[in-house]
N, C-alpha and C. Protein backbone atom coordinates (compact mmCIF):
# COMPACT_ATOMS: atom_id res chain seq x y z
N UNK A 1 45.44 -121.75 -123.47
CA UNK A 1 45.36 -120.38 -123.94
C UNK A 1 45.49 -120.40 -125.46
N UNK A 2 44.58 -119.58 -126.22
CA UNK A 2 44.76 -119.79 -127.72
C UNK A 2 44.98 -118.01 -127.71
N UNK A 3 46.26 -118.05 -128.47
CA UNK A 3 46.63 -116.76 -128.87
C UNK A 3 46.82 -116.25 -130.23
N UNK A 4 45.99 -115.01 -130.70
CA UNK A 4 45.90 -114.67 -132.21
C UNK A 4 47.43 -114.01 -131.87
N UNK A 5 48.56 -114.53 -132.72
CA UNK A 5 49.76 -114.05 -132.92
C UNK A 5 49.93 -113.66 -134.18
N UNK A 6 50.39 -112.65 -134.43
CA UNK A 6 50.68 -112.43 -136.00
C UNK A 6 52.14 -111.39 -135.99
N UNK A 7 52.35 -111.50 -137.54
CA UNK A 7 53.65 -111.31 -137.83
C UNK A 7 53.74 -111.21 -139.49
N UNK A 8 54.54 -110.18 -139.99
CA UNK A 8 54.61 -109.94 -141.39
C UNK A 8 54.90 -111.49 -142.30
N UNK A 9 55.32 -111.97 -141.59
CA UNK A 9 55.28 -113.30 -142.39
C UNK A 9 54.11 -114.45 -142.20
N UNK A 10 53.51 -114.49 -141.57
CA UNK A 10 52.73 -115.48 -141.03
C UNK A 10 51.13 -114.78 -141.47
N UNK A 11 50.84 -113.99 -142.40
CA UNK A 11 49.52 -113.86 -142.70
C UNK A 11 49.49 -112.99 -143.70
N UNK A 12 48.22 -113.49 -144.93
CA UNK A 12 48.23 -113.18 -146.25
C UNK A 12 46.88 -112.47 -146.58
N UNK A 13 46.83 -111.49 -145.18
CA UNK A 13 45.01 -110.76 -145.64
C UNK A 13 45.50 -108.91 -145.47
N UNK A 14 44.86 -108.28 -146.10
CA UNK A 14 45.29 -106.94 -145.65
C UNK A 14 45.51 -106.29 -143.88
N UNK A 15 46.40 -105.36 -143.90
CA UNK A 15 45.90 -104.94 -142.42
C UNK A 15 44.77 -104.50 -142.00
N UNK A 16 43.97 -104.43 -140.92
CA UNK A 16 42.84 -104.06 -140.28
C UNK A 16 42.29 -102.80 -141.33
N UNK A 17 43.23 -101.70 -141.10
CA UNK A 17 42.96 -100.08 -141.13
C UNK A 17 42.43 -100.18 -143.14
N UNK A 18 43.03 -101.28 -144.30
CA UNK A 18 41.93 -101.55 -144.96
C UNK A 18 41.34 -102.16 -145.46
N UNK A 19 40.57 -102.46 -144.32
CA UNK A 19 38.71 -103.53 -144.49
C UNK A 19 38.24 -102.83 -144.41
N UNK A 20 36.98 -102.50 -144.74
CA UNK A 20 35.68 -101.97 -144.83
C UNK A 20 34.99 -102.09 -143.79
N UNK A 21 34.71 -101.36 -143.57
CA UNK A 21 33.79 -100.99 -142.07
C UNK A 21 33.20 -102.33 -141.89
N UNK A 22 32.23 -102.47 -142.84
CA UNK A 22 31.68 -103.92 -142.66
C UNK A 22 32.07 -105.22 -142.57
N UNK A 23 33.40 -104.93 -143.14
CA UNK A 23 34.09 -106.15 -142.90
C UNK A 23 34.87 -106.43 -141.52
N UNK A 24 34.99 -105.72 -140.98
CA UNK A 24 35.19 -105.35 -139.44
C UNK A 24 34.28 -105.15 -138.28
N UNK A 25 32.77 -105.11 -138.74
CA UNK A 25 31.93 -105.39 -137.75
C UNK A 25 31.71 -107.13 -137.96
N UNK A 26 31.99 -107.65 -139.18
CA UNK A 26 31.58 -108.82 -139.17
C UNK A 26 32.59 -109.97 -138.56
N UNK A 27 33.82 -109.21 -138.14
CA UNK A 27 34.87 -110.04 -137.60
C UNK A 27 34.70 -109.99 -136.12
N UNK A 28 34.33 -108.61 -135.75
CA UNK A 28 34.31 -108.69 -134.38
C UNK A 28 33.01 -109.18 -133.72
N UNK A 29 31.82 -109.28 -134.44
CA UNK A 29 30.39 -110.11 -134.30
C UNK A 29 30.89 -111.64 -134.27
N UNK A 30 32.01 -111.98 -134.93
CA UNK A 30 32.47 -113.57 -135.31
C UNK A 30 33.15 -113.54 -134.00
N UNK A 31 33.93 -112.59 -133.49
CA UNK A 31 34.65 -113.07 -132.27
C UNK A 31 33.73 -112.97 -130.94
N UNK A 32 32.87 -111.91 -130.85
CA UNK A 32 32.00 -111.78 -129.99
C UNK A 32 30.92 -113.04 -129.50
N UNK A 33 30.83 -113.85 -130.86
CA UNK A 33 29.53 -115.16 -130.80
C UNK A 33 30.62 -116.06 -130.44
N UNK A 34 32.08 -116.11 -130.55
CA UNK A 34 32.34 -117.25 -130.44
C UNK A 34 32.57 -117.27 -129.20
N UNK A 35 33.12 -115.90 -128.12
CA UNK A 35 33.24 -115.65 -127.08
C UNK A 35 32.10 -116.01 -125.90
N UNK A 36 31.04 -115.84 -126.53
CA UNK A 36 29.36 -116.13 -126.47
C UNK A 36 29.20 -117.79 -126.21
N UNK A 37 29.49 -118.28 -127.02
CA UNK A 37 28.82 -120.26 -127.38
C UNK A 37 30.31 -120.47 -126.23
N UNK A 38 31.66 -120.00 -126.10
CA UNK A 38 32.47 -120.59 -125.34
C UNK A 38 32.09 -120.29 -124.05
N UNK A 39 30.90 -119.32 -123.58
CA UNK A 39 30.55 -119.02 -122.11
C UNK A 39 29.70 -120.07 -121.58
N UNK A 40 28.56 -119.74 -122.95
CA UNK A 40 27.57 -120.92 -122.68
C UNK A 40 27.71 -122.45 -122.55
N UNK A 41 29.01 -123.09 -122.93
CA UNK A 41 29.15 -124.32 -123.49
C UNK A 41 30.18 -124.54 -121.93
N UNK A 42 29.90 -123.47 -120.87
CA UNK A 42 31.12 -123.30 -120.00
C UNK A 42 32.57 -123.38 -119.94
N UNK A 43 32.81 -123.48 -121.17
CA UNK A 43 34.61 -123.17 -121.55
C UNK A 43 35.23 -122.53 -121.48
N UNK A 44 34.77 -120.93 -121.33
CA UNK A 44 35.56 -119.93 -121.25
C UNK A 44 36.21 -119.50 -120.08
N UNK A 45 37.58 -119.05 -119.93
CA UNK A 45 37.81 -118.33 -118.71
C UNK A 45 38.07 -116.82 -118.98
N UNK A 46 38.40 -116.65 -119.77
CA UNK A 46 39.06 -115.14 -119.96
C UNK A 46 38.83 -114.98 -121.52
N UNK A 47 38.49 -113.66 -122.20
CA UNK A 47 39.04 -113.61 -123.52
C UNK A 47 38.96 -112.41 -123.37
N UNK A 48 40.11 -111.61 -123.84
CA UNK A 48 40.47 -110.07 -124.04
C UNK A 48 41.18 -110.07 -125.28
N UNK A 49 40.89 -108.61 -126.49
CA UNK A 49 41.30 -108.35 -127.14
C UNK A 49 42.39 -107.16 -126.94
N UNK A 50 43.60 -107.26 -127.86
CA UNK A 50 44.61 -105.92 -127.41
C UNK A 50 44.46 -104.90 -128.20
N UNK A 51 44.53 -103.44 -127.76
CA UNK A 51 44.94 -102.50 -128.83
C UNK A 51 45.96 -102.52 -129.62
N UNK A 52 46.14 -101.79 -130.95
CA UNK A 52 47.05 -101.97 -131.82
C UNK A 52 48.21 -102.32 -131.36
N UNK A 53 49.52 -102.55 -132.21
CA UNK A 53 50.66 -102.51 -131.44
C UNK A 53 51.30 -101.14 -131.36
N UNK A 54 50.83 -100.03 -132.01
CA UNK A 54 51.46 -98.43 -131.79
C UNK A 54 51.20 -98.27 -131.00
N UNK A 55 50.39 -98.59 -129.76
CA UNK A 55 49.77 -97.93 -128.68
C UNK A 55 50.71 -98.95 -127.54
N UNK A 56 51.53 -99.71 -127.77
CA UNK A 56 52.15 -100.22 -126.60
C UNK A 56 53.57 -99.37 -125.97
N UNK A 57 53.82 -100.16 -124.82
CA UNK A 57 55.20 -99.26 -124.06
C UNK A 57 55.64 -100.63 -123.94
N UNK A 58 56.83 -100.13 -123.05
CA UNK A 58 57.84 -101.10 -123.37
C UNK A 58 58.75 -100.74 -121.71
N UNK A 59 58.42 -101.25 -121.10
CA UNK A 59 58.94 -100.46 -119.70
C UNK A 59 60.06 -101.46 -119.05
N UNK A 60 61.06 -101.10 -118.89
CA UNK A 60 62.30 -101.66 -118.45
C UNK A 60 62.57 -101.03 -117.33
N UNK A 61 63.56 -101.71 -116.09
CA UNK A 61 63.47 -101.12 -114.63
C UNK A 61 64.96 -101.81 -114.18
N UNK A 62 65.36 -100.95 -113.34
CA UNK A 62 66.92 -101.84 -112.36
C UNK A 62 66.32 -101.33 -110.84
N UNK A 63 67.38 -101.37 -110.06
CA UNK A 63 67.30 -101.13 -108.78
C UNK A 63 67.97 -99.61 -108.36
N UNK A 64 67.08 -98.62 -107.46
CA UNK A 64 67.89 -97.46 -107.85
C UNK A 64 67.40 -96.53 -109.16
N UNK A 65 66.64 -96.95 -109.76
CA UNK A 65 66.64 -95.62 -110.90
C UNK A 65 65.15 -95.93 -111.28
N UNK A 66 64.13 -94.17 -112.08
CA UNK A 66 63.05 -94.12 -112.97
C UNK A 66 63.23 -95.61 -113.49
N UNK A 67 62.18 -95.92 -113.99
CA UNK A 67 62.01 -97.10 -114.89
C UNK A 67 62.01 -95.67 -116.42
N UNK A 68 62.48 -97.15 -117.17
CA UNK A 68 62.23 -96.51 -118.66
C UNK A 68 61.56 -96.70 -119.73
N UNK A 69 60.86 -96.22 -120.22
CA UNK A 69 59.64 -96.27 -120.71
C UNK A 69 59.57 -95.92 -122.39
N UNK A 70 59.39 -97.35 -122.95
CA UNK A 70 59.63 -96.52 -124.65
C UNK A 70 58.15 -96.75 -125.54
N UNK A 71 57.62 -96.17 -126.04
CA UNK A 71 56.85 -95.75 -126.76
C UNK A 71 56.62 -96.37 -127.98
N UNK A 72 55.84 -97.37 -128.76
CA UNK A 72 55.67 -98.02 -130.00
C UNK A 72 55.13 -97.02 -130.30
N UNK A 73 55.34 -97.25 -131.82
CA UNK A 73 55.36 -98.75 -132.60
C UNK A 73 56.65 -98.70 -132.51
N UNK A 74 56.80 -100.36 -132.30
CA UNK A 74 58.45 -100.72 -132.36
C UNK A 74 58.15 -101.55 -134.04
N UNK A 75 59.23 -100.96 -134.90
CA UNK A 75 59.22 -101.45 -135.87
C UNK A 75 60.46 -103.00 -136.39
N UNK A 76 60.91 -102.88 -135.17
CA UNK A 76 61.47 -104.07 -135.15
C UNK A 76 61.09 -105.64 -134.38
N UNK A 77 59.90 -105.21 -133.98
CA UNK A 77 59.35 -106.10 -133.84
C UNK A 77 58.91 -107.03 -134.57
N UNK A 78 58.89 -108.36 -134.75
CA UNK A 78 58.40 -109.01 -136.02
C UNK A 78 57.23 -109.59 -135.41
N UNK A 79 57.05 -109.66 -134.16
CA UNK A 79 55.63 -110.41 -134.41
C UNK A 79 55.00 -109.83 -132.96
N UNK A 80 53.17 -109.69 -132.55
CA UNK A 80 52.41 -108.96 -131.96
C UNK A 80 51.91 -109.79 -131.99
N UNK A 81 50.98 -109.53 -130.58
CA UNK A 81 49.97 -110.72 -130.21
C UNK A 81 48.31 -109.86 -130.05
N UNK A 82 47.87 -110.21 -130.91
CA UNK A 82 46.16 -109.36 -130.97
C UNK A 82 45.15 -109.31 -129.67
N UNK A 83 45.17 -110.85 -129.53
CA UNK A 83 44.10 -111.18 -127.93
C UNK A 83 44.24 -112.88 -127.71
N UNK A 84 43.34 -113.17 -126.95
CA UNK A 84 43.41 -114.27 -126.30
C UNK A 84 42.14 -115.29 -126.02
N UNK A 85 42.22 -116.16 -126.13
CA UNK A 85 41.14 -116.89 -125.18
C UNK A 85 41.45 -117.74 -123.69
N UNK A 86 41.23 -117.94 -122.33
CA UNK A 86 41.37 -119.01 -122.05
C UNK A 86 40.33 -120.13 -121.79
N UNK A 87 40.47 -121.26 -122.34
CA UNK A 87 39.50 -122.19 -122.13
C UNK A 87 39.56 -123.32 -121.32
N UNK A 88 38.61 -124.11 -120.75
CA UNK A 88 39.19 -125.12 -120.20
C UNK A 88 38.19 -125.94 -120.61
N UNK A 89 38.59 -126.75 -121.29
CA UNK A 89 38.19 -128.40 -122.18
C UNK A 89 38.42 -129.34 -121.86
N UNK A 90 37.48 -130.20 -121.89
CA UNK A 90 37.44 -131.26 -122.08
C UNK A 90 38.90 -132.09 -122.25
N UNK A 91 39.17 -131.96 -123.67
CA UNK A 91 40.03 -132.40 -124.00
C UNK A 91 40.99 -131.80 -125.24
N UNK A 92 41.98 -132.09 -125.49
CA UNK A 92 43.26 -131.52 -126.26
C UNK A 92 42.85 -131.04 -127.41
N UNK A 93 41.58 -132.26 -128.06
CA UNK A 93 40.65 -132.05 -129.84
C UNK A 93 39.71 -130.88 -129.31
N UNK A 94 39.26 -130.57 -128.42
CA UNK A 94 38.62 -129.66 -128.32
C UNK A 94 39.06 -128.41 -128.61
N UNK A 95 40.30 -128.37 -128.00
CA UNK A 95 41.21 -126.97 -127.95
C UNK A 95 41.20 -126.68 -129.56
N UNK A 96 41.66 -127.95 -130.08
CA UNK A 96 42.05 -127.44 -131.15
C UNK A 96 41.04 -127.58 -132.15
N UNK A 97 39.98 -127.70 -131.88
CA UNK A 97 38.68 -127.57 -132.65
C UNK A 97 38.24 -125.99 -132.62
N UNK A 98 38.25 -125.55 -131.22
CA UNK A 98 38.23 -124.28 -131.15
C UNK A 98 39.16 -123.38 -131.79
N UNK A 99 40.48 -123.73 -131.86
CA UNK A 99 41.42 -122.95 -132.22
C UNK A 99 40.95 -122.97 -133.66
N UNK A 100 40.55 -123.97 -134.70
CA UNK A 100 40.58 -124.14 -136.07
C UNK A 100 39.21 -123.01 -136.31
N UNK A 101 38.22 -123.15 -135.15
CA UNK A 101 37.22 -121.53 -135.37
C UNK A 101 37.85 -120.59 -135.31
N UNK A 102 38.40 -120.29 -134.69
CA UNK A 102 38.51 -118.80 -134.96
C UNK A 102 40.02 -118.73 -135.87
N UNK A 103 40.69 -119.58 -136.38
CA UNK A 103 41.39 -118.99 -137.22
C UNK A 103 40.59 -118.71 -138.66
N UNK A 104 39.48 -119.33 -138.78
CA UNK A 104 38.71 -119.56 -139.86
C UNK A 104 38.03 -118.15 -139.85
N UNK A 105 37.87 -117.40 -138.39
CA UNK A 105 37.09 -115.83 -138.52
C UNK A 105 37.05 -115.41 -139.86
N UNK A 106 36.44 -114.06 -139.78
CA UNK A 106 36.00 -113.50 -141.08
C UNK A 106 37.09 -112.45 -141.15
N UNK A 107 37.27 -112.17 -142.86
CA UNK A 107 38.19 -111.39 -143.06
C UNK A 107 37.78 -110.68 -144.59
N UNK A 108 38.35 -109.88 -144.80
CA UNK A 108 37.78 -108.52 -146.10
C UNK A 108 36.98 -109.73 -146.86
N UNK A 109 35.75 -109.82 -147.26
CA UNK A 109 35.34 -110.10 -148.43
C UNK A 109 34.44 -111.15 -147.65
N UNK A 110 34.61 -111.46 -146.57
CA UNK A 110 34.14 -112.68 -145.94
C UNK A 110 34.83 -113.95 -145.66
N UNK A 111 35.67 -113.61 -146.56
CA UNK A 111 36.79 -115.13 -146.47
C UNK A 111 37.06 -115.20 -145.27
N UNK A 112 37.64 -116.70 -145.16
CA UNK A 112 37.99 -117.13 -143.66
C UNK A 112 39.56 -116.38 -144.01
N UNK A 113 40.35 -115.83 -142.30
CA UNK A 113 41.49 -115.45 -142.43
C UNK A 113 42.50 -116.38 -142.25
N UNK A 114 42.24 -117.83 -141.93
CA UNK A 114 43.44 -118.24 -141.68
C UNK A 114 44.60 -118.03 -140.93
N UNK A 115 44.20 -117.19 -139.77
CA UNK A 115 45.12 -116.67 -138.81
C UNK A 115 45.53 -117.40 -138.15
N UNK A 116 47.16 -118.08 -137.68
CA UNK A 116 47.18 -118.74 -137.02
C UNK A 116 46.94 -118.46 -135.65
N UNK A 117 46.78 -119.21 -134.78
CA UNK A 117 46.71 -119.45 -133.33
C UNK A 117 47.47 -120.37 -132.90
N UNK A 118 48.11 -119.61 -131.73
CA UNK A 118 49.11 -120.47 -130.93
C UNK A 118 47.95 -120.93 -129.78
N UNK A 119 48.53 -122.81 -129.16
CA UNK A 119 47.51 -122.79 -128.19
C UNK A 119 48.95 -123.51 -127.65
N UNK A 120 48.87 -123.10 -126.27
CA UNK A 120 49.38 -123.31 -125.24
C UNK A 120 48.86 -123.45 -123.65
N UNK A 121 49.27 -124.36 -123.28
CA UNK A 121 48.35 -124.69 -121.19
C UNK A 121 49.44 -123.52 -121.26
N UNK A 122 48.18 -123.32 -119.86
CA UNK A 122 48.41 -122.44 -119.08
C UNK A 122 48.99 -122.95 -117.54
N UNK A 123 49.76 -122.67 -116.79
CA UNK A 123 50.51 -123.32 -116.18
C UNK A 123 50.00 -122.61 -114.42
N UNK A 124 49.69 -123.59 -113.91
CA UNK A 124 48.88 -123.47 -112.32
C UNK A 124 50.33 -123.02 -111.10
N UNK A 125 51.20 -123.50 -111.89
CA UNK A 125 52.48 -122.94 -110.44
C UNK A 125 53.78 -123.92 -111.55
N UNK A 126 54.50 -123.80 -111.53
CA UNK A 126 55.78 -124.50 -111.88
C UNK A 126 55.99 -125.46 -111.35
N UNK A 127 56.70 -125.96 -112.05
CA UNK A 127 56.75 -127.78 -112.09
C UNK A 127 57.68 -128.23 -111.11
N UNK A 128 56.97 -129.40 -110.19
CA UNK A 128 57.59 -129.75 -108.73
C UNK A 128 58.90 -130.00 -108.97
N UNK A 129 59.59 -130.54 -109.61
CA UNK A 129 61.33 -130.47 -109.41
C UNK A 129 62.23 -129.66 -109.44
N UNK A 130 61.06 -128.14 -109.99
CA UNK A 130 62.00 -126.85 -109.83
C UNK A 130 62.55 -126.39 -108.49
């Protein structure tokens, strides 16, 4: 799984809301082709992008009672996760060949953003000695 994670410390490009229109069709055309060559190249399993983080909840539950339900933006949050890919490769350089694309995506001006990506397996059932 390669995950765009970000966090006030971990990235040095403006927020989304200001790029230029165009500079925002050209990021999501960059994620769309890469989503594209990872179908065709049969690598892909999944890739979903998230809405902002103001638009999330936060739902907590016991036994016996409403669940409770809180409303972002949580401003104490330090770090949000944008979207995802899952792939299944070949091998380990692959992953992270892929991962080094799309942190390279496009960002205001065209520059690459340098976003990191977390890549992590994805795990089929928990591990037999549990």
């Amino acid at each position: 799984m390669l995950l765009m994670q970000f966090s006030a410390q971990n990235v040095d490009f403006p927020k989304l809301d200001e790029w230029k229109p165009e500079e925002i069709q050209a990021h999501i055309r960059f994620m769309k082709e890469t989503t594209t060559e990872l179908a065709a190249a049969g690598e892909l399993v999944d890739a979903q992008g998230l809405a902002m983080p103001e638009t999330a909840r936060i739902v907590r539950s016991h036994s016996g009672g409403a669940p409770v339900v809180t409303e972002g933006p949580f401003p104490e949050s330090k770090e949000w996760v944008a979207g995802w890919w899952i792939v299944d490769c070949e091998s380990e350089q692959r992953v992270v060949e892929i991962a080094a694309a799309v942190s390279a995506a496009p960002g205001p001006g065209g520059e690459p953003l340098n976003m990191p990506i977390e890549v992590r397996q994805v795990m089929s059932a928990p591990p037999s000695e549990l």
